[in-house]
C-alpha atoms as a PDB file:
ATOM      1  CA  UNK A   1      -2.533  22.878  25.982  1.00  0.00           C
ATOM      2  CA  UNK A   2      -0.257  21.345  22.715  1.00  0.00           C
ATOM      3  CA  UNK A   3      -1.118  22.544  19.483  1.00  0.00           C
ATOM      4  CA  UNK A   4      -2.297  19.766  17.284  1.00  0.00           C
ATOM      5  CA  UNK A   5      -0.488  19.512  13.992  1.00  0.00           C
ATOM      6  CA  UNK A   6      -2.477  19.052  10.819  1.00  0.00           C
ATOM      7  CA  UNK A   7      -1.297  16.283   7.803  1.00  0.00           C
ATOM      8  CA  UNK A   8      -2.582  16.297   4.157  1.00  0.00           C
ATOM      9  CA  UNK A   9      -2.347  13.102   1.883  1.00  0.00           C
ATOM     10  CA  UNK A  10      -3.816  13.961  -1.705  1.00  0.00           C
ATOM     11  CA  UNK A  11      -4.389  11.095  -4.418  1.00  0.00           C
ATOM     12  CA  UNK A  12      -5.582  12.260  -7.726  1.00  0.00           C
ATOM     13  CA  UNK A  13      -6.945   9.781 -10.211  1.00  0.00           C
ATOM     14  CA  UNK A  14      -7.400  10.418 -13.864  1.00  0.00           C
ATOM     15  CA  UNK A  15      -9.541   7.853 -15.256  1.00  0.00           C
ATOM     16  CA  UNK A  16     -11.095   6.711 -18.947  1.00  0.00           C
ATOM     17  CA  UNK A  17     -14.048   6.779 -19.873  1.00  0.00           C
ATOM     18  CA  UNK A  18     -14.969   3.362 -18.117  1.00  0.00           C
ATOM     19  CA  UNK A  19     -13.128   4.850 -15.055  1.00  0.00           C
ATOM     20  CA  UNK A  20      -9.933   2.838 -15.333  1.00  0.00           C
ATOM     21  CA  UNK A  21      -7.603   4.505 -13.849  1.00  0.00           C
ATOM     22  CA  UNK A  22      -4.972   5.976 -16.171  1.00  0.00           C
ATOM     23  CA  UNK A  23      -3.026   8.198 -14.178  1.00  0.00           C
ATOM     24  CA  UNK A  24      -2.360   8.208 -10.384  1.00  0.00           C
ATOM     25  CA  UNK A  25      -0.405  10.877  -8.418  1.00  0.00           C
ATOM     26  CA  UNK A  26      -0.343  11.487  -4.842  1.00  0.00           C
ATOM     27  CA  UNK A  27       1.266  14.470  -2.905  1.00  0.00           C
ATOM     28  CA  UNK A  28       2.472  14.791   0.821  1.00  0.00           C
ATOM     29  CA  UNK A  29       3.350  18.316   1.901  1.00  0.00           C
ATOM     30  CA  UNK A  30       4.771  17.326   5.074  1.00  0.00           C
ATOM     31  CA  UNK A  31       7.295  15.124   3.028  1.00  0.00           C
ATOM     32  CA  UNK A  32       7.763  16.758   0.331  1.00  0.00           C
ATOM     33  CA  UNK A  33       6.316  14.831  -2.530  1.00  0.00           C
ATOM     34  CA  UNK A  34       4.434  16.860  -4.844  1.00  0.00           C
ATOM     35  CA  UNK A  35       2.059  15.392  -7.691  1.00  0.00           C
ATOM     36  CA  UNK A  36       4.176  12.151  -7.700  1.00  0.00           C
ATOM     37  CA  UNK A  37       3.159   9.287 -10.404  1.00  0.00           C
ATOM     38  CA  UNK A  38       2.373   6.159  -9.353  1.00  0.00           C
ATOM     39  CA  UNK A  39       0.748   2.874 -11.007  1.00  0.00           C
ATOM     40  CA  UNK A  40      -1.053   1.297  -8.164  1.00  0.00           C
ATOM     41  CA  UNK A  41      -2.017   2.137  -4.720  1.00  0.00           C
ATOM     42  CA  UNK A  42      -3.354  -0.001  -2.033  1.00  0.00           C
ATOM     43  CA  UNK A  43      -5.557   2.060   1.070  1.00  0.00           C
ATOM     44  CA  UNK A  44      -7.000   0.247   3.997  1.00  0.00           C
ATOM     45  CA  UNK A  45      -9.106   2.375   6.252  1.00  0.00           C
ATOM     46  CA  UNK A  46     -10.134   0.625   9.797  1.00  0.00           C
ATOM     47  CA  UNK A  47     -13.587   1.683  10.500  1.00  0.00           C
ATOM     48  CA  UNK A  48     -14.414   1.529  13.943  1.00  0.00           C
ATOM     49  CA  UNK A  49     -18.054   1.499  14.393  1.00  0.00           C
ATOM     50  CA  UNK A  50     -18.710  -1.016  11.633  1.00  0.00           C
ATOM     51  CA  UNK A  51     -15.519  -3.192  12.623  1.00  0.00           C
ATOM     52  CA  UNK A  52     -14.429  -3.592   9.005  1.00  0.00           C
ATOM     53  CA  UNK A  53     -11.591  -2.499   6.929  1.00  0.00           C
ATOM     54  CA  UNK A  54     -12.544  -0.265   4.061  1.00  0.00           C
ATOM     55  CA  UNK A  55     -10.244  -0.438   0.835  1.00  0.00           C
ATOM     56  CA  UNK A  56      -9.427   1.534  -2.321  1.00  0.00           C
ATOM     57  CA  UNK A  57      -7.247  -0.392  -4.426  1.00  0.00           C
ATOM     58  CA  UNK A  58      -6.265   0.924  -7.987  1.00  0.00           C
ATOM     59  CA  UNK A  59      -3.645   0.444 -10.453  1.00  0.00           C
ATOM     60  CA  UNK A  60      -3.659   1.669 -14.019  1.00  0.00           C
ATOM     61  CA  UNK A  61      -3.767  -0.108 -17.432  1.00  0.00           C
ATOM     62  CA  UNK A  62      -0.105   0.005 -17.877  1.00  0.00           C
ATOM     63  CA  UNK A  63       1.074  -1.256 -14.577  1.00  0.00           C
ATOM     64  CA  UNK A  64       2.906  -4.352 -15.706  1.00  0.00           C
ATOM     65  CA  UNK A  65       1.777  -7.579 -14.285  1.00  0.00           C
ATOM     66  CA  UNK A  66       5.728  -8.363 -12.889  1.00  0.00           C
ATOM     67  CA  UNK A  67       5.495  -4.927 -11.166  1.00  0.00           C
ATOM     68  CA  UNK A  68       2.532  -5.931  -9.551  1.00  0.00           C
ATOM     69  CA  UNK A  69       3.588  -8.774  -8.341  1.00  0.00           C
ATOM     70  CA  UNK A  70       6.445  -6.789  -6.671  1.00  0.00           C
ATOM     71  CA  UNK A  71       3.920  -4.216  -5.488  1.00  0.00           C
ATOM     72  CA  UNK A  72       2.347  -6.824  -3.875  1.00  0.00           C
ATOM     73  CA  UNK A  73       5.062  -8.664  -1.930  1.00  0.00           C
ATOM     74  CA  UNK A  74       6.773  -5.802  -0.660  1.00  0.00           C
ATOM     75  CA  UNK A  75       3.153  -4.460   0.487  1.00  0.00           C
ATOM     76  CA  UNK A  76       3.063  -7.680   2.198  1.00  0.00           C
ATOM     77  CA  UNK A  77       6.226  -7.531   4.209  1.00  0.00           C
ATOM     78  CA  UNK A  78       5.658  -3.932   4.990  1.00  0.00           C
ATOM     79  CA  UNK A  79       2.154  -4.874   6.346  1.00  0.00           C
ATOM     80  CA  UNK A  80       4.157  -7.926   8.704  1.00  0.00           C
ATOM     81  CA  UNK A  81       6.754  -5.240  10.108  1.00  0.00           C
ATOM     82  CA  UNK A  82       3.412  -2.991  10.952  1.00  0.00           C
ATOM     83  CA  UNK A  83       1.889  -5.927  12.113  1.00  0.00           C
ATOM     84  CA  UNK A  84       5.230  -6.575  14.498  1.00  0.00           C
ATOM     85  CA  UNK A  85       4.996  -2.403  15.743  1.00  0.00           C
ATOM     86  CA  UNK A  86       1.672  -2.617  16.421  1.00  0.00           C
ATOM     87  CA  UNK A  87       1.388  -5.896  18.297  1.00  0.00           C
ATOM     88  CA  UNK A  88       4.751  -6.907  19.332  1.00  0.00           C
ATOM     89  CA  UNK A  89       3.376 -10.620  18.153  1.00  0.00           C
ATOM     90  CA  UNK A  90       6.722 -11.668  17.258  1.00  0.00           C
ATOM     91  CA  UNK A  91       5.696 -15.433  16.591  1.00  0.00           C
ATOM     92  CA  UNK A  92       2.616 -14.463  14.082  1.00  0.00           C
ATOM     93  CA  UNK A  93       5.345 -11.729  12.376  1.00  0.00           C
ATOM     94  CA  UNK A  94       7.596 -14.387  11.942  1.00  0.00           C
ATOM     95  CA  UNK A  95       4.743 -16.863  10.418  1.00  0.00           C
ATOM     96  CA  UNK A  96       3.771 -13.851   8.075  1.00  0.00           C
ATOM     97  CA  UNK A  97       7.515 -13.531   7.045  1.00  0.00           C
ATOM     98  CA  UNK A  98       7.494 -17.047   6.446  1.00  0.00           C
ATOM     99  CA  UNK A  99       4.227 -16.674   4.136  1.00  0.00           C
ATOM    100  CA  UNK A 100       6.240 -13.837   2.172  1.00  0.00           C
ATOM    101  CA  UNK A 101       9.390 -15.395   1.373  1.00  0.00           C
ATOM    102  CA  UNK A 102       7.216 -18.686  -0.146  1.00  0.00           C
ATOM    103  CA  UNK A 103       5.021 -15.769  -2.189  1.00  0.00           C
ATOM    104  CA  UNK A 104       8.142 -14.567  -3.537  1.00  0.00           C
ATOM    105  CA  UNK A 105       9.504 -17.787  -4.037  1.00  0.00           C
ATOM    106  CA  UNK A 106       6.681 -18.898  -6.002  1.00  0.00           C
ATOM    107  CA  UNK A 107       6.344 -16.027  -8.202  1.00  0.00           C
ATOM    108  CA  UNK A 108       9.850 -16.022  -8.606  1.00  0.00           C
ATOM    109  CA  UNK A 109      10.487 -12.531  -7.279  1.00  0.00           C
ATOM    110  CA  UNK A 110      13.794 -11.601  -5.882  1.00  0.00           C
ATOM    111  CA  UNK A 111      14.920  -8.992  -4.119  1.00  0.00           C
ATOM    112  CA  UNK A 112      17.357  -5.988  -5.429  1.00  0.00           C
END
């Protein structure tokens, strides 16, 4: 019988006192980030049973607005290569590609 290997992901969230989030730092023993700082996360959760996607999206007050717009296309093109590993839909990956490269064109985003 394999022995089953156990993972820990740990977000902490300081917030104000109308629970905006002020702080965010996350920590991943297995690769060695400890009590990192962040200014926005994105979490998608597939639940099964329901058949629904269950999110936790936070940034804090002093994420800038261009940073989020880079937060947000690179979470996009990291969702279409997922999209490509899980499904091997090469012809929707490319359409979502497609759909990123106009998002960054639009909002004037390039790429470092």
């Amino acid at each position: 019988m394999s022995e089953f290997k156990k993972s820990e992901i740990n977000i902490e969230v300081v917030t104000d006192e109308n629970r905006v989030p002020e702080e965010i730092t996350w920590s991943a023993e297995d690769g060695n980030v400890y009590k990192e700082d962040a200014k926005a996360l994105m979490l998608s959760v597939w639940d099964s049973k329901s058949q629904e996607t269950l999110r936790i999206d936070l940034w804090t007050k002093d994420m800038p607005v261009d940073e989020m717009k880079k937060f947000f296309h690179q979470t996009l093109v990291s969702m279409s290569d997922t999209f490509n590993r899980a499904t091997q839909d090469e012809k929707m990956t490319a359409t979502m590609k497609d759909f990123c490269d106009y998002f960054a064109e639009k909002l004037e985003i390039t790429r470092k």
